[in-house]
Protein backbone atom coordinates (compact mmCIF):
# COMPACT_ATOMS: atom_id res chain seq x y z
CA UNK A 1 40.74 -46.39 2.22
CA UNK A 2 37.22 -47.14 2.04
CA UNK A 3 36.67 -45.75 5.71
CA UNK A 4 38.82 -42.49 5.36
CA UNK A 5 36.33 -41.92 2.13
CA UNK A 6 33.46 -42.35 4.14
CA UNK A 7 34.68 -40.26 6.77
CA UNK A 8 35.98 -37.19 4.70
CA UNK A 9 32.63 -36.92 2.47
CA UNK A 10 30.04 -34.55 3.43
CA UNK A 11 26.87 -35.49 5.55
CA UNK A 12 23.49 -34.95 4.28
CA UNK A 13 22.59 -32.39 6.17
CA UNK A 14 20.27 -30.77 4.23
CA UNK A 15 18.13 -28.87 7.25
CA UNK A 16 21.34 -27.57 9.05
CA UNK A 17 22.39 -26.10 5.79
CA UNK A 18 18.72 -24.93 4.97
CA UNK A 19 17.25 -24.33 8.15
CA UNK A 20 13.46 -23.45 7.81
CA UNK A 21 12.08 -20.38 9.28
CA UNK A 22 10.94 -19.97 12.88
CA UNK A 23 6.94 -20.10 12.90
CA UNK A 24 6.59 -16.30 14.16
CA UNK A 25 8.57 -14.82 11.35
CA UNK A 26 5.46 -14.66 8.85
CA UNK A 27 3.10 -13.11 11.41
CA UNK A 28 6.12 -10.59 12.58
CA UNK A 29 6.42 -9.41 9.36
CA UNK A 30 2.73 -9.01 8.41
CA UNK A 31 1.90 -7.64 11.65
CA UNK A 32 4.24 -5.31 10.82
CA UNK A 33 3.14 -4.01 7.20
CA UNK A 34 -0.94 -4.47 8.61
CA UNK A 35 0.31 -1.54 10.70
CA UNK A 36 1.63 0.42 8.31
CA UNK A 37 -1.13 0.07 5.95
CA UNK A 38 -3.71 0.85 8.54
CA UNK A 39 -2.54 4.26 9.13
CA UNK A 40 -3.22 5.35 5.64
CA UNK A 41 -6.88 4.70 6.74
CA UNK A 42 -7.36 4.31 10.42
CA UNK A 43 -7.94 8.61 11.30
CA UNK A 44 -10.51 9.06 7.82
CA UNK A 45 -13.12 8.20 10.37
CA UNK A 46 -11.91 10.34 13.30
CA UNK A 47 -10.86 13.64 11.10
CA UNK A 48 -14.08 15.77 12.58
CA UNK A 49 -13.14 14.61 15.90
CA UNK A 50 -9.51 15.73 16.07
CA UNK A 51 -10.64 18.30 14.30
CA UNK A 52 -12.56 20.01 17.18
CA UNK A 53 -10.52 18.93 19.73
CA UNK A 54 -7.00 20.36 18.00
CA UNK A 55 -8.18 23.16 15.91
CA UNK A 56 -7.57 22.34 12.55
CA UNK A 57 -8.62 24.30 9.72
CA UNK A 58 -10.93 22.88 6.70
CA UNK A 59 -7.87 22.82 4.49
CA UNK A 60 -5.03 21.93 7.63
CA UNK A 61 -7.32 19.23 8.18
CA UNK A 62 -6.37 16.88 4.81
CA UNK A 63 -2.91 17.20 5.96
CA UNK A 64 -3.25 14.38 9.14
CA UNK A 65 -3.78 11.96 5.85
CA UNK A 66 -1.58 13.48 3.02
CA UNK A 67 1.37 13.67 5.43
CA UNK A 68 2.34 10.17 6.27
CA UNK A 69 1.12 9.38 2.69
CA UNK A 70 3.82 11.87 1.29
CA UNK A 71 6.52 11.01 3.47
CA UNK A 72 5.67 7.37 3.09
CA UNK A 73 5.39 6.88 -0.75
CA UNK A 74 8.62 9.64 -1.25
CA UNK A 75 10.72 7.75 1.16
CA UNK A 76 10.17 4.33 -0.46
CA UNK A 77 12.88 3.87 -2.60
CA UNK A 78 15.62 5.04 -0.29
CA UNK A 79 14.18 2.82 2.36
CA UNK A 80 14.17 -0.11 -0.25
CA UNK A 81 17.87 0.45 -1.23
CA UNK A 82 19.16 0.99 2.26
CA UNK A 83 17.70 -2.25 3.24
CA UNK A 84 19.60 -4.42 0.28
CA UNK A 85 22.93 -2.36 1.36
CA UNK A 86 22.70 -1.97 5.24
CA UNK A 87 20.50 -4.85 6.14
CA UNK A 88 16.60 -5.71 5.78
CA UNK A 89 16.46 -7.18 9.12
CA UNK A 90 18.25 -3.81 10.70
CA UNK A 91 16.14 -1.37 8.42
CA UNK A 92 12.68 -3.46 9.38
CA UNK A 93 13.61 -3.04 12.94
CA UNK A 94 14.78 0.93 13.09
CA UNK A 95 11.99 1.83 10.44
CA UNK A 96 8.98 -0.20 13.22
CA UNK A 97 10.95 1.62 16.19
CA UNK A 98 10.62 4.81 14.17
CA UNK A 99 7.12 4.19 13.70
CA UNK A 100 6.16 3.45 16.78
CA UNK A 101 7.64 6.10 18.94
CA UNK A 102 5.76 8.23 16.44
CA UNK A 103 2.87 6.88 17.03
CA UNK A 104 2.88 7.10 20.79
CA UNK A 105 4.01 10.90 20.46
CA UNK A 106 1.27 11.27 18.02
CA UNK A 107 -1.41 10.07 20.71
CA UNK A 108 0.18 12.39 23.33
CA UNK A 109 0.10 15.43 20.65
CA UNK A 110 -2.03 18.49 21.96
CA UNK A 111 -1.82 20.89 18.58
CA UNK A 112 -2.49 20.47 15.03
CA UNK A 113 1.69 21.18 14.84
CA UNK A 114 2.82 18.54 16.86
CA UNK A 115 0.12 15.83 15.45
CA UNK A 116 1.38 16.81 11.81
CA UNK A 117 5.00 15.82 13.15
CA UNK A 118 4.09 13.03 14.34
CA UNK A 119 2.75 11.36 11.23
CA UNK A 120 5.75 12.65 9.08
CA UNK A 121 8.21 10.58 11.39
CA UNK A 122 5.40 7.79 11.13
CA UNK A 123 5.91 7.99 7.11
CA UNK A 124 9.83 8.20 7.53
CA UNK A 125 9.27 4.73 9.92
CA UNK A 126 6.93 3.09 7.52
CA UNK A 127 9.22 4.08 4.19
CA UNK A 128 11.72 2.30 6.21
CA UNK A 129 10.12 -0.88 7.59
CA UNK A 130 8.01 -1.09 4.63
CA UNK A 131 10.46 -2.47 1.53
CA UNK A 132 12.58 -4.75 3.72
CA UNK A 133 9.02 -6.79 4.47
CA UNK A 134 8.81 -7.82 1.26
CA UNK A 135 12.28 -8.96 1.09
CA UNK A 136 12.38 -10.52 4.55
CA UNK A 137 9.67 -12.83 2.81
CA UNK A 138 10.98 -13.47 -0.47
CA UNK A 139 14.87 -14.35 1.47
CA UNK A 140 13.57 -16.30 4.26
CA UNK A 141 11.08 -18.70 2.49
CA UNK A 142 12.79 -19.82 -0.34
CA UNK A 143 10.55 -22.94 -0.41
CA UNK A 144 8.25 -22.03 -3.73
CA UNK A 145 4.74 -22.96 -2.20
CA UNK A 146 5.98 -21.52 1.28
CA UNK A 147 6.86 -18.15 -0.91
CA UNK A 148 3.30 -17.97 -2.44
CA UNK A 149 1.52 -18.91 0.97
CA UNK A 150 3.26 -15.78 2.13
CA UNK A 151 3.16 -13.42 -0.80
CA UNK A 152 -0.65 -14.21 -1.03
CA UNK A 153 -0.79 -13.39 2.66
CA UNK A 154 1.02 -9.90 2.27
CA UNK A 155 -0.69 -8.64 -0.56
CA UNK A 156 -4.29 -9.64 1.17
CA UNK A 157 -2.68 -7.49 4.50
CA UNK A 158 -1.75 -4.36 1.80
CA UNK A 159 -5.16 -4.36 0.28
CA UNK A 160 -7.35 -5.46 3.08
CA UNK A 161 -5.31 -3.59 5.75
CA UNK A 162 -7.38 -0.04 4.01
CA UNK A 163 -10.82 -1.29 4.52
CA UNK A 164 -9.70 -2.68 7.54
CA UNK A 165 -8.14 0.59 9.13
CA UNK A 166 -11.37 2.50 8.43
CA UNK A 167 -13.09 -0.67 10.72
CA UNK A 168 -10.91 0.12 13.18
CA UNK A 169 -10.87 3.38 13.27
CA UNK A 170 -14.51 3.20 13.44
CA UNK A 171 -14.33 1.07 16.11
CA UNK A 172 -12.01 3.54 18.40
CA UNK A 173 -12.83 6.40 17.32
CA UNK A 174 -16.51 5.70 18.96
CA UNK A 175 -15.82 3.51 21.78
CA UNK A 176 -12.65 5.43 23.03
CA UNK A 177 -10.65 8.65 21.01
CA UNK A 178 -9.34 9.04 17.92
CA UNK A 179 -5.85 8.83 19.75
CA UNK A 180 -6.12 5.29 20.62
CA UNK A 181 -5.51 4.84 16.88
CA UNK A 182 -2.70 5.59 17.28
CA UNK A 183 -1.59 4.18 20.67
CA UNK A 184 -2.94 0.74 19.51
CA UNK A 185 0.56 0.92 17.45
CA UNK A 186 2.76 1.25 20.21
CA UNK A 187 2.48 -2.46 22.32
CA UNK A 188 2.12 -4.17 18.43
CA UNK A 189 5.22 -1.85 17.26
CA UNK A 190 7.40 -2.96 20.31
CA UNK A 191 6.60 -6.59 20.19
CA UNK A 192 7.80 -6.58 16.35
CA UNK A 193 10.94 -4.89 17.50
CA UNK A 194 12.03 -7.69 20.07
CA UNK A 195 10.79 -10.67 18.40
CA UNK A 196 12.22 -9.64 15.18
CA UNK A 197 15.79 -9.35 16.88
CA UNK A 198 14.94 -12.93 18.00
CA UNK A 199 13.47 -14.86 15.45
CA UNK A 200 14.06 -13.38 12.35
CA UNK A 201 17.24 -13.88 10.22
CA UNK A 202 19.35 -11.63 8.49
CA UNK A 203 20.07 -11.96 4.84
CA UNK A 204 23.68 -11.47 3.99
CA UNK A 205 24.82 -7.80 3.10
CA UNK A 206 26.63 -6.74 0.36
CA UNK A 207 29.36 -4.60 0.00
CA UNK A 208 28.19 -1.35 -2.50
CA UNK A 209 27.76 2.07 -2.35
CA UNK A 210 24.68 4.18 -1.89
CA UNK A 211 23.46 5.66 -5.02
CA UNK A 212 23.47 9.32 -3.52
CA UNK A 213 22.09 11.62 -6.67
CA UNK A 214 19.62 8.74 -7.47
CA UNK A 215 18.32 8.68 -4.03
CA UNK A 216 18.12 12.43 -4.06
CA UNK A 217 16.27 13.08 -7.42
CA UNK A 218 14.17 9.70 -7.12
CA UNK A 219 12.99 10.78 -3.06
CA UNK A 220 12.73 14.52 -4.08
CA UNK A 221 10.91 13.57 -7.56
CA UNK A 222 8.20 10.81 -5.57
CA UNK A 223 7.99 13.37 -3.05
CA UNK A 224 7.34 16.59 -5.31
CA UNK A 225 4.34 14.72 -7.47
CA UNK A 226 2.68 13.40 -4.41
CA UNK A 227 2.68 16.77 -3.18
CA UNK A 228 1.44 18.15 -6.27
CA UNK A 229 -1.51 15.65 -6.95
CA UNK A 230 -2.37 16.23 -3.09
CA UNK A 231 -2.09 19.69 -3.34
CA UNK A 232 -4.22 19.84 -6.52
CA UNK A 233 -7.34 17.87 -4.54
CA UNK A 234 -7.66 20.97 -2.37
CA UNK A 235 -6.49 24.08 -4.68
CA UNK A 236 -6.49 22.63 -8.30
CA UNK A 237 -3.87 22.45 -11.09
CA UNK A 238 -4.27 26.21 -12.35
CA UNK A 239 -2.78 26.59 -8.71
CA UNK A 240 1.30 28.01 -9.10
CA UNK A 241 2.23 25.74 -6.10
CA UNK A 242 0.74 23.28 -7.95
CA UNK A 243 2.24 23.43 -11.02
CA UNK A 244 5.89 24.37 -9.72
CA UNK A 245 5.70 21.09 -7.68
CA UNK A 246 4.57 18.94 -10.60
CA UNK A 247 6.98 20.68 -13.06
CA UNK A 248 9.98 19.86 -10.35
CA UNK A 249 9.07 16.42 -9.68
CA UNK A 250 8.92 15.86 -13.24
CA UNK A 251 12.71 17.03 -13.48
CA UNK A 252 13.89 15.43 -10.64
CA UNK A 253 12.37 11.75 -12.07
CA UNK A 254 13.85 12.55 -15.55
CA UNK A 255 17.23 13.25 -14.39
CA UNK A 256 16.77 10.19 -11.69
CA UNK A 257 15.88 7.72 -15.03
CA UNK A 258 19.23 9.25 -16.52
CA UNK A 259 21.44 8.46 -13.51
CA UNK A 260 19.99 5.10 -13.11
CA UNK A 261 21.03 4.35 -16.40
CA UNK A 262 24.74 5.48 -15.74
CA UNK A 263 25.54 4.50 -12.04
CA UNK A 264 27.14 0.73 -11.30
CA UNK A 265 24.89 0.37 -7.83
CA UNK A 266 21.52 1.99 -9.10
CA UNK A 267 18.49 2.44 -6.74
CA UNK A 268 16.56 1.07 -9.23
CA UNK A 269 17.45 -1.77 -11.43
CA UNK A 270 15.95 -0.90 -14.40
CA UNK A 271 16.27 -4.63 -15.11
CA UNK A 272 13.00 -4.72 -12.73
CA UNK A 273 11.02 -3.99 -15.70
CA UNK A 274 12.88 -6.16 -18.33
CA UNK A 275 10.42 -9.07 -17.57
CA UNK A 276 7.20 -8.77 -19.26
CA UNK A 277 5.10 -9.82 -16.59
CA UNK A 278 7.15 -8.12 -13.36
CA UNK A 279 6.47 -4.79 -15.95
CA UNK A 280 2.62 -5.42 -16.23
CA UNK A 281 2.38 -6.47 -12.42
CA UNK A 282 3.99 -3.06 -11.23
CA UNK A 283 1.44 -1.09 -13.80
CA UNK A 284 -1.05 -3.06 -12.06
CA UNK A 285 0.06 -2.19 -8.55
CA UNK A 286 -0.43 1.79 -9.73
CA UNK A 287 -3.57 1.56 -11.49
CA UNK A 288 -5.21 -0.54 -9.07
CA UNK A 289 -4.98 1.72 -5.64
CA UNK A 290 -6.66 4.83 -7.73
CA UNK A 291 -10.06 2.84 -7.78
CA UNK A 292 -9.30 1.27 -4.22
CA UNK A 293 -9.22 4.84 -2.70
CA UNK A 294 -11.55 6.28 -4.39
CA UNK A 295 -14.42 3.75 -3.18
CA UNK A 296 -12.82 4.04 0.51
CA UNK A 297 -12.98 7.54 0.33
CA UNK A 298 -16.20 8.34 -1.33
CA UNK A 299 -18.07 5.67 0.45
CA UNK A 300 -16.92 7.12 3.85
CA UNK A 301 -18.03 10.60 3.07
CA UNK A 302 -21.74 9.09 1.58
CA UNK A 303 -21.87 6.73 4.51
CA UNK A 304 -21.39 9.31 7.10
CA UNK A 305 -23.03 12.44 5.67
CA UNK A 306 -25.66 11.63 3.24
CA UNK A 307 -26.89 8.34 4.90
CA UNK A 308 -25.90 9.10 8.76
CA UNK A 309 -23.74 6.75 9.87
CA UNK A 310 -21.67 6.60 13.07
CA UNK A 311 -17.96 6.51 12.49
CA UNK A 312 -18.47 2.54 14.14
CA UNK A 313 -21.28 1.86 11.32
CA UNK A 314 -18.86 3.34 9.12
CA UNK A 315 -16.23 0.87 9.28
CA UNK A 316 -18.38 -1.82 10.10
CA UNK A 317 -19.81 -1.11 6.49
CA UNK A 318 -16.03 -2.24 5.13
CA UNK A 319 -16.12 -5.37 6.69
CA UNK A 320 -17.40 -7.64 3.87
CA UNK A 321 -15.12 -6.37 1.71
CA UNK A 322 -12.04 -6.93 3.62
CA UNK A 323 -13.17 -10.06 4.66
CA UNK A 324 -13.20 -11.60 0.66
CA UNK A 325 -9.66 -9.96 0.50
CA UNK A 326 -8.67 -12.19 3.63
CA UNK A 327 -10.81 -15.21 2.16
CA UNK A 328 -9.43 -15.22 -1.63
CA UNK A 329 -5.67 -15.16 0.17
CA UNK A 330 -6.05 -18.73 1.09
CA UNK A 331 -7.35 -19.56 -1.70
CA UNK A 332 -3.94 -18.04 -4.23
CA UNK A 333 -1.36 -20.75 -3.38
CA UNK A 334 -3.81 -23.24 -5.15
CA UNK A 335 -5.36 -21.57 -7.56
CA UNK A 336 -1.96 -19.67 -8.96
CA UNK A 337 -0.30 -22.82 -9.45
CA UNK A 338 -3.13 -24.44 -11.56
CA UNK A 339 -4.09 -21.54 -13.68
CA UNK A 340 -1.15 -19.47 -13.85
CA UNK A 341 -1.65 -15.24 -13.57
CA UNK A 342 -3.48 -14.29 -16.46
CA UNK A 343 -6.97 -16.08 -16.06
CA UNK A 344 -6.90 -14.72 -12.30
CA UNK A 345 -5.88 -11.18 -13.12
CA UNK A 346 -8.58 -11.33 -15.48
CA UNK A 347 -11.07 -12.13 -13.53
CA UNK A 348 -10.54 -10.09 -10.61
CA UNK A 349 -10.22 -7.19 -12.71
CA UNK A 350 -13.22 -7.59 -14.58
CA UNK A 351 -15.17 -8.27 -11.21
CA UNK A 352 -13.19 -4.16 -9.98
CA UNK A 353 -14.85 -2.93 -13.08
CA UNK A 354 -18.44 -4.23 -12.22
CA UNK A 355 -17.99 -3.15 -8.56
CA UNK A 356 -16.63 0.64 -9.96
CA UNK A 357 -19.42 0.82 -12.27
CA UNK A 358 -22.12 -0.40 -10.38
CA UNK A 359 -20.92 2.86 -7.80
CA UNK A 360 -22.00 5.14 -10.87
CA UNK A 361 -26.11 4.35 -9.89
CA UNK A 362 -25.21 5.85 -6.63
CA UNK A 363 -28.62 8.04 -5.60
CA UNK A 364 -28.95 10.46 -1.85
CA UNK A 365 -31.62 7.56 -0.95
CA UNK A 366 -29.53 4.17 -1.90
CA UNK A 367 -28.94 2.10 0.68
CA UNK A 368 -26.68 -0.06 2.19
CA UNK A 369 -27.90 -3.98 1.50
CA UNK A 370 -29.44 -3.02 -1.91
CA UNK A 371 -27.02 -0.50 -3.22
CA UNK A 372 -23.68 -0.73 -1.29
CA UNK A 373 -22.96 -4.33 -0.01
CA UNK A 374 -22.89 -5.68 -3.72
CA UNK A 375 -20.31 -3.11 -5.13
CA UNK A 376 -18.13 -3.47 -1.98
CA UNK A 377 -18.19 -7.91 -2.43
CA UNK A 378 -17.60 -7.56 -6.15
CA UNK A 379 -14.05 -5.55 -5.26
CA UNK A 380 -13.11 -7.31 -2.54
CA UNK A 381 -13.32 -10.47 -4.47
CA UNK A 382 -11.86 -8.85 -7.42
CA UNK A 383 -8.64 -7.51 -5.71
CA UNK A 384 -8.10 -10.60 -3.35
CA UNK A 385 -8.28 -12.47 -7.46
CA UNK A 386 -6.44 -9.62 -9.05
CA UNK A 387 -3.20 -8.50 -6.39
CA UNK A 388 -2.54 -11.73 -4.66
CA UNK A 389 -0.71 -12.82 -7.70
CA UNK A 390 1.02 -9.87 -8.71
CA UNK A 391 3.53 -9.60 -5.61
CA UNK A 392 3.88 -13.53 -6.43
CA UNK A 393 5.05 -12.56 -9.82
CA UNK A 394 7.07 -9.56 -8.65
CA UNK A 395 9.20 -10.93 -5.70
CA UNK A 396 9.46 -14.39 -7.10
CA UNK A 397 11.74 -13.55 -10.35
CA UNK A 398 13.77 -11.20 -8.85
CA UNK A 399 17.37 -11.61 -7.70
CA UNK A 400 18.26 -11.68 -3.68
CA UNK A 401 20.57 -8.88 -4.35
CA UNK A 402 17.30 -6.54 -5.80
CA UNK A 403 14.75 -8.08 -3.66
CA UNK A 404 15.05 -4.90 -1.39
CA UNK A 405 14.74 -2.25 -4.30
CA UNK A 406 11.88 -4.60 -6.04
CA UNK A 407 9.62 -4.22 -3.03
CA UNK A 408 10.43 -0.38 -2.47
CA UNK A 409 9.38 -0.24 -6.45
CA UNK A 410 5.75 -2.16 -5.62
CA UNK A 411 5.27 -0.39 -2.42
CA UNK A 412 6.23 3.21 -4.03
CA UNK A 413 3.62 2.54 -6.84
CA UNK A 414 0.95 1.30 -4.56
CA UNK A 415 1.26 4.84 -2.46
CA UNK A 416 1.63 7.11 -5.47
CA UNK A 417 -1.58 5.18 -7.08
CA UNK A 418 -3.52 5.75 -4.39
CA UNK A 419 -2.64 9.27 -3.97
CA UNK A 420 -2.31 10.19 -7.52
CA UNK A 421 -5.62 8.76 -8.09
CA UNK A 422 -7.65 9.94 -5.37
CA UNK A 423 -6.10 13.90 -6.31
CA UNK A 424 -7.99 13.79 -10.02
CA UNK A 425 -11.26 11.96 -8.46
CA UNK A 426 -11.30 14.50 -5.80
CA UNK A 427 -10.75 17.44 -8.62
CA UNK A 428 -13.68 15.63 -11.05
CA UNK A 429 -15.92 15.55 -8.04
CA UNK A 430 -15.10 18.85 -7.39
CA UNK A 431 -15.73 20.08 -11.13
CA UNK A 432 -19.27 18.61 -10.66
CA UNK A 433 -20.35 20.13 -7.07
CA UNK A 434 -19.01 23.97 -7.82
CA UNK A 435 -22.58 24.08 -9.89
CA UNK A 436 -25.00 22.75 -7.68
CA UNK A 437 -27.78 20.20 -9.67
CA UNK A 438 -30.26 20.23 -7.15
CA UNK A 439 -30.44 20.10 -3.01
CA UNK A 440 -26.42 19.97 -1.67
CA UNK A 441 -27.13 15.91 -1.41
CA UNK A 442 -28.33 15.53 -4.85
CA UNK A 443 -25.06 17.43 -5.82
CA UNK A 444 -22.61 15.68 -3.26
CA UNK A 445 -23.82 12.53 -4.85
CA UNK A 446 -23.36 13.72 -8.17
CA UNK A 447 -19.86 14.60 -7.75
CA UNK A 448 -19.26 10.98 -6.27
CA UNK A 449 -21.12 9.51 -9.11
CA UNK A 450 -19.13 11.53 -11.58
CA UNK A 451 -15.41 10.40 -9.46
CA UNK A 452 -16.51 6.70 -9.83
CA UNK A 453 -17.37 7.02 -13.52
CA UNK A 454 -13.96 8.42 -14.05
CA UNK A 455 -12.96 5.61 -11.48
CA UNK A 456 -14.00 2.83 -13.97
CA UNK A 457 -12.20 4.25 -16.44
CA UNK A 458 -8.71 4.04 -14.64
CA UNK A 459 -9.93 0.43 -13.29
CA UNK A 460 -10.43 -0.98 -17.22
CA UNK A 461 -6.84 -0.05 -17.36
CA UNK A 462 -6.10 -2.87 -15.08
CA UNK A 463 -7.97 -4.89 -17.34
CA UNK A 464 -5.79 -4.11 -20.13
CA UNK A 465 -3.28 -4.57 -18.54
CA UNK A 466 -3.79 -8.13 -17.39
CA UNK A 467 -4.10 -8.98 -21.03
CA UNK A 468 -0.63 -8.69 -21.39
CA UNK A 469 0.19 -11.44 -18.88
CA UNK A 470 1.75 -14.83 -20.67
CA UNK A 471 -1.18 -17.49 -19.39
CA UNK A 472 1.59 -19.48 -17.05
CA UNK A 473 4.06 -17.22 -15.72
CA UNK A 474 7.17 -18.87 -14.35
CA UNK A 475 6.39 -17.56 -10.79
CA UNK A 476 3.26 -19.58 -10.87
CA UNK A 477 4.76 -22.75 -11.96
């Protein structure tokens, strides 16, 4: 009796049951969103280049940027959905194959038309690949200091990977063409596409149906006010296109907040936000990206045409910064644990503020070492402090089922941040240059000056923000 016990009970076999991830599955996956975030970045650089050699127009121009960022931060939320219902490992791998065959036709594009294509499919590819990252993380290392180690990784790739793309686009742009920022996607695209097949696992699907109106009004809606905001950098709000777009993406997010509320398999769990600190962390992640592109964008412009940089000096200027990003990310698993969200938040956002505000002494003769270098350290140590943790607190306390839709959420707000917030810098600087204060570099600067005051501003609300955070969150401990 005492043998057939023995031999009916269940081994130990805790690491068959458990296995733990293949090595490569953490640099697949942030190889992957590195990518996607360098696009939003990597052509600022080269714009005058493909400029002359495609024929934009001054205005036609904005639109190699604004279109992968609209398609990209509309798409989102479908793309985070589809991935919980169809499969994260299937949506990563058709969203990076989208991507990258957009890319190479991209490279290969010889009019403004077919360049513009191009980086739509590249958002519809990103929007995609870009939620089931996230949740490829959060489902395959369900160790807790494992999870953090990663998180802390991805968000230092999100917010480093801008500073970084100008680097590199600096780097290409001058030593070969602005296309090979784009075919540098294509052998990194494909090798994320077969190892990911390989290595990766897939996390079990469940059975549901695709929220259809709520995917229509909450695409539509993102897509309509990220239109709008871009639309008002370059023609202002007065503008009826303007304020049609606005007006309809405003609808189509109202009536997308009422269906969420009534469907049984929403795109949105509304629960997202239930939890105090997963609420203040996604404010965070919107707030946070209208500073961010505001100093990349600004500081490009005064780099290149007040001071004279080459587009290689350019994004060698961003280096520093993206290098504390990198640096703090090592340092999150063990100081989250300890201290908990609230005294890092805190910190980090304080350190934005002093970084924003020191922008604000900005003068036509500042220069880089004495005027630039500080600004840039104090933000890149600030975000690496103040992000790192909130994609901890975000992905950690959210069910498997929603861990798709939770990353689409983060990801959505980063993009519409960003955009959102560089639209009314972009209309404040504009407000200042239209009556010129002096020679047209005295005025450029005061129109940047003026953008970063109101800059501050929007980064104090991050400050506030991290106020709200309980002082040990349960994702930390």
């Amino acid at each position: 009796m005492t043998a057939r016990t023995l031999r009916t009970e269940p081994r130990p076999e805790t690491a068959e049951a458990t296995p733990r991830p293949h090595r490569l599955v953490l640099p697949i996956v942030l190889t992957c969103q590195l990518m996607l975030i360098l696009d939003a970045t990597v052509m600022n650089v080269a714009l005058p280049r493909i400029q002359a050699d495609l024929g934009f127009t001054d205005t036609g121009l904005s639109w190699v940027m604004t279109a992968y960022s609209l398609v990209f931060g509309g798409l989102l939320l479908l793309g985070g959905r589809a991935g919980d219902l169809f499969g994260r490992r299937r949506m990563f791998v058709v969203g990076a194959a989208v991507f990258t065959a957009a890319s190479l036709l991209g490279g290969l594009a010889g009019s403004a038309e077919l360049l513009i294509a191009a980086r739509i499919a590249q958002g519809v590819g990103a929007a995609l690949a870009g939620p089931s990252t996230l949740a490829l993380i959060t489902t395959t290392f369900t160790e807790a200091k494992a999870r953090v180690r990663a998180l802390a990784l991805f968000s230092a790739m999100s917010s480093g990977g801008f500073a970084i793309g100008l680097l590199l686009g600096g780097l290409l742009t001058e030593w070969i063409s602005w296309r090979a920022a784009l075919y540098i996607n294509v052998p990194f695209g494909l090798m994320i596409v077969l190892l990911t097949s390989r290595f990766v696992a897939e996390a079990p699907r469940r059975r549901a149906r695709l929220d259809i109106p709520g995917a229509f009004t909450g695409t539509f809606g993102v897509g309509s006010l990220v239109f709008a905001f871009t639309h008002a950098a370059s023609h202002g709000w007065g503008d009826p296109i303007t304020l049609g777009t606005l007006t309809a993406g405003l609808a189509l997010l109202a009536a997308f907040l009422v269906i969420e509320t009534k469907v049984s398999e929403p795109l949105i769990p509304l629960r997202l936000f239930a939890e105090r600190d997963r609420a203040a962390a996604y404010a965070n992640f919107f707030f946070g990206p209208m500073a961010m592109m505001s100093m990349f964008f600004f500081l490009t412009q005064f780099l290149q045409d007040i001071r004279g940089f080459a587009a290689l000096e350019t994004g060698l200027a961003f280096l520093p910064m993206a290098l504390c990003m990198f640096g703090l990310s090592r340092l999150i698993p063990r100081l989250l644990p300890r201290f908990g969200p609230k005294p890092l938040a805190l910190t980090g956002t304080a350190l934005m503020v002093g970084g924003v505000v020191w922008l604000t002494r900005l003068t036509p003769e500042s220069e880089y070492f004495s005027h630039l270098l500080g600004p840039m350290v104090l933000m890149g140590v600030g975000v690496g402090l103040a992000f790192s943790p909130l994609s901890v607190i975000i992905m950690s306390t959210v069910p498997t089922e929603d861990a798709g839709a939770a990353g689409g959420v983060l990801q959505t707000l980063q993009q519409a941040g960003a955009t959102l917030g560089l639209a009314i810098l972009i209309t404040v600087f504009g407000a200042v240059t239209r009556t010129p204060s002096g020679s047209p570099a005295e005025t450029t600067v005061d129109g940047m000056t003026a953008a970063f005051t109101a800059a501050s501003v929007v980064t104090a609300l991050t400050f506030l923000v991290a106020l709200t955070f309980r002082r040990r969150a349960r994702a930390a401990s």
